[in-house]
C-alpha atoms as a PDB file:
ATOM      1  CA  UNK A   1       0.000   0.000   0.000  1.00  0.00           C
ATOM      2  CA  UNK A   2       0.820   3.183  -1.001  1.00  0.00           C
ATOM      3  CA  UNK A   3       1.066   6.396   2.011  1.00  0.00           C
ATOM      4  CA  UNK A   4      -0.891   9.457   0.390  1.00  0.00           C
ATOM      5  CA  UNK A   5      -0.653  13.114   2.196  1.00  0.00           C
ATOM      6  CA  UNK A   6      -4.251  14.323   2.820  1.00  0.00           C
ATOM      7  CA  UNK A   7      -4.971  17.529   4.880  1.00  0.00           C
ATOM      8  CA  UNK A   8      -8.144  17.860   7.040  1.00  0.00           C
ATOM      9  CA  UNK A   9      -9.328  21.082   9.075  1.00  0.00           C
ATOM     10  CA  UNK A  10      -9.799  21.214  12.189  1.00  0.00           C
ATOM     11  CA  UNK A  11     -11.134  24.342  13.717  1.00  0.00           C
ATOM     12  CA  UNK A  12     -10.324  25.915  11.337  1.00  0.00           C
ATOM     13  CA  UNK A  13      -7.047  25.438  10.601  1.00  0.00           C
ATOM     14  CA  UNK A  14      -5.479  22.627   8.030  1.00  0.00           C
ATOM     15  CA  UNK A  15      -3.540  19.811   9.194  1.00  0.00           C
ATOM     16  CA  UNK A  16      -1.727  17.571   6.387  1.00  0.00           C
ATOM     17  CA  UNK A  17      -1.623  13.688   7.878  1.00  0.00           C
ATOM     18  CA  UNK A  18      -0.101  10.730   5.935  1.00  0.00           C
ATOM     19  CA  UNK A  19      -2.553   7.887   5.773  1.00  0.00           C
ATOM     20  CA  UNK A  20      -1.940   4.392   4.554  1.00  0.00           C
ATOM     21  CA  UNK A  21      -5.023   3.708   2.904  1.00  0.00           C
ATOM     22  CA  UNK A  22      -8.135   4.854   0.949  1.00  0.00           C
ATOM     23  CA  UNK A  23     -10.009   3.586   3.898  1.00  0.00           C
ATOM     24  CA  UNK A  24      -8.176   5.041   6.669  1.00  0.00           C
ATOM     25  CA  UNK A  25      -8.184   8.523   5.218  1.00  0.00           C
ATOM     26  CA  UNK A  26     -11.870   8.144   5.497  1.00  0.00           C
ATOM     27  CA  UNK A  27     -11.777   7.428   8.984  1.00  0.00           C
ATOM     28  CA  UNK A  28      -9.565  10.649   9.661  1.00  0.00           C
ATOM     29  CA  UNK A  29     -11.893  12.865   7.387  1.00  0.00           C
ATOM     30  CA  UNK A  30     -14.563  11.550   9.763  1.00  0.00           C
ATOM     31  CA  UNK A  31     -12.802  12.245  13.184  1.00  0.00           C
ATOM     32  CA  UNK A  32     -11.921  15.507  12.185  1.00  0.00           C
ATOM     33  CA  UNK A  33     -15.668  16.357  11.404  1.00  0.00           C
ATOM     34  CA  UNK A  34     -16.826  15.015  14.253  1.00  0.00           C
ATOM     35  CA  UNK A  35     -14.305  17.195  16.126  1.00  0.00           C
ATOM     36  CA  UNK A  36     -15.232  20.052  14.324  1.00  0.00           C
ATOM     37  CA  UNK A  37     -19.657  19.464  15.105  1.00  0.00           C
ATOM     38  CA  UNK A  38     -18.777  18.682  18.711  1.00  0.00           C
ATOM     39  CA  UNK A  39     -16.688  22.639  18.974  1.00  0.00           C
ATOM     40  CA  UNK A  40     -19.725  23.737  17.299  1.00  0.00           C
ATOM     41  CA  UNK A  41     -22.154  22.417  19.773  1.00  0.00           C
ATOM     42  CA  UNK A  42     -19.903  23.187  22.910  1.00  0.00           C
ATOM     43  CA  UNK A  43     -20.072  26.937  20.967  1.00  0.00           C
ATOM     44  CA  UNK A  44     -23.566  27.169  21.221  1.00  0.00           C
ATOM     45  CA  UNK A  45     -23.990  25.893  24.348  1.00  0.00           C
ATOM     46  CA  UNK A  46     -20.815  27.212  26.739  1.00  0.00           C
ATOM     47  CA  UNK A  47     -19.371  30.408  26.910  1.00  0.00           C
ATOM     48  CA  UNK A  48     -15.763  30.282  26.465  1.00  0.00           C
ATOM     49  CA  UNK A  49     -12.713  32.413  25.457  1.00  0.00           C
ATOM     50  CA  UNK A  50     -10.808  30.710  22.461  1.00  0.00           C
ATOM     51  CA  UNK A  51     -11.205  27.736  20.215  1.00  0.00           C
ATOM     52  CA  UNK A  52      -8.599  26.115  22.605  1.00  0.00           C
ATOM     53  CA  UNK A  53     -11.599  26.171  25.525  1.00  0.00           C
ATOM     54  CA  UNK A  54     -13.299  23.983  23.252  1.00  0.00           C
ATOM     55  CA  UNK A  55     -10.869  21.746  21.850  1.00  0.00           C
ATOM     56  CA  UNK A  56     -10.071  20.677  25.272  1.00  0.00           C
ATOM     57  CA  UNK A  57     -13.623  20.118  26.252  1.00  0.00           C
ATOM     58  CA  UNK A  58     -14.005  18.116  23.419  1.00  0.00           C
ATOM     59  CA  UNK A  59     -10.896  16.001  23.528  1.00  0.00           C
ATOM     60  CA  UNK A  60     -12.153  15.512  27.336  1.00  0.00           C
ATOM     61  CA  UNK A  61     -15.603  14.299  25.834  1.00  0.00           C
ATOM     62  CA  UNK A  62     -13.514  12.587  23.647  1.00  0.00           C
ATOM     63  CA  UNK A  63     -11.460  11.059  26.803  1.00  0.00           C
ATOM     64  CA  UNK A  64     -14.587   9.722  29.059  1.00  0.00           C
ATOM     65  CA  UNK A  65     -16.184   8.300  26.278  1.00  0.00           C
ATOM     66  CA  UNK A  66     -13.020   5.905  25.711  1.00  0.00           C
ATOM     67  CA  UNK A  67     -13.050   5.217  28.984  1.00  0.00           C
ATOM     68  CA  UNK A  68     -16.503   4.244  29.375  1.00  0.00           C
ATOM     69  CA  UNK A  69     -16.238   2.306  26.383  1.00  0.00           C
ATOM     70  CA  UNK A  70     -13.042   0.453  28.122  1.00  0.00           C
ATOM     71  CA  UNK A  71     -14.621  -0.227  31.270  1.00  0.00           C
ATOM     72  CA  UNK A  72     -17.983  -1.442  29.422  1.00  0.00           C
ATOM     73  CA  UNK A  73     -15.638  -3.756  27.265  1.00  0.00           C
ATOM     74  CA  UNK A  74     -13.497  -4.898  29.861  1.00  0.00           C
ATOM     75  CA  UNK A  75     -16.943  -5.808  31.962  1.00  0.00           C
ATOM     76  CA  UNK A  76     -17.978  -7.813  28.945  1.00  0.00           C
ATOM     77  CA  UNK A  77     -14.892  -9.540  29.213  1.00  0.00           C
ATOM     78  CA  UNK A  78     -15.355 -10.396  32.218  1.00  0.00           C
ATOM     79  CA  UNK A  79     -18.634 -11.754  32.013  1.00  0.00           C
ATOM     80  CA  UNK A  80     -17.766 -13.626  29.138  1.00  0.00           C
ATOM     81  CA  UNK A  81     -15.270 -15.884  31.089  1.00  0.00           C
ATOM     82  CA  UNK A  82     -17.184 -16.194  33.872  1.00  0.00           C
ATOM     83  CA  UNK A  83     -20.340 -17.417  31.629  1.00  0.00           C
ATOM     84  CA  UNK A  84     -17.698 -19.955  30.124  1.00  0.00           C
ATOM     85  CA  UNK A  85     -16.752 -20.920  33.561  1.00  0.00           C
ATOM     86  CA  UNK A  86     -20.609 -21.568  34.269  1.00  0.00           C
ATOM     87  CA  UNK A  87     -20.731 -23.651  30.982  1.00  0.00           C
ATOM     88  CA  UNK A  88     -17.483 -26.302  31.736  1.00  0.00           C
ATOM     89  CA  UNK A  89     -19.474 -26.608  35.215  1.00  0.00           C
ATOM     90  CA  UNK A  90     -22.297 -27.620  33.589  1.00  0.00           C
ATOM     91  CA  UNK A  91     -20.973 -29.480  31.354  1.00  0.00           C
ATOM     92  CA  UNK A  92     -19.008 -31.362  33.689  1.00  0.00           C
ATOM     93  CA  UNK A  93     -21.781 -32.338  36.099  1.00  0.00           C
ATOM     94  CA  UNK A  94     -23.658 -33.438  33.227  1.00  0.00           C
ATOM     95  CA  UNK A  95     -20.844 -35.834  32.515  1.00  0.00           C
ATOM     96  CA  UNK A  96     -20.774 -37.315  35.771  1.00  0.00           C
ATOM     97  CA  UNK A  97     -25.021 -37.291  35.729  1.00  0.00           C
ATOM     98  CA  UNK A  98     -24.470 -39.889  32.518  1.00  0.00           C
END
């Protein structure tokens, strides 16, 4: 695969990013819209001094969401081996029930 430059803009201002792929320069195009809709609706709804106020609420946004998302996955993990710990139980006593 070939690396192609591509430039997105982010409040405002252009940032040129090398991608490695048609489909991960769609993938940055998208981040950096949904970066630029989030400023706008912290805009509307916050006061704030620069486009720096909101670029750090939203890359805090940004931050809790992973982390929710990490503790939800990891919790699904979880369950997930203890269901398959439930499962060899059962199937063992059905073994010995035989």
């Amino acid at each position: 695969m070939r690396n192609q430059l591509i430039s997105v803009i982010i409040a405002e201002r252009p940032y040129r990013l090398t991608v490695s792929s048609e489909g991960e320069e769609e993938v940055f195009r998208k981040a950096a819209s949904l970066v630029n809709e989030k400023m706008k609706k912290y805009a509307s709804s916050f006061a704030f001094r620069d486009k720096q106020d909101l670029l750090a609420m939203v890359n805090l946004q940004f931050a809790v969401d992973y982390l929710r998302l990490s503790n939800t996955e990891k919790g699904h993990m979880e369950l997930k081996e203890k269901m398959k710990k439930v499962d060899k139980l059962l199937d063992e006593s059905l073994l010995e029930i035989s």
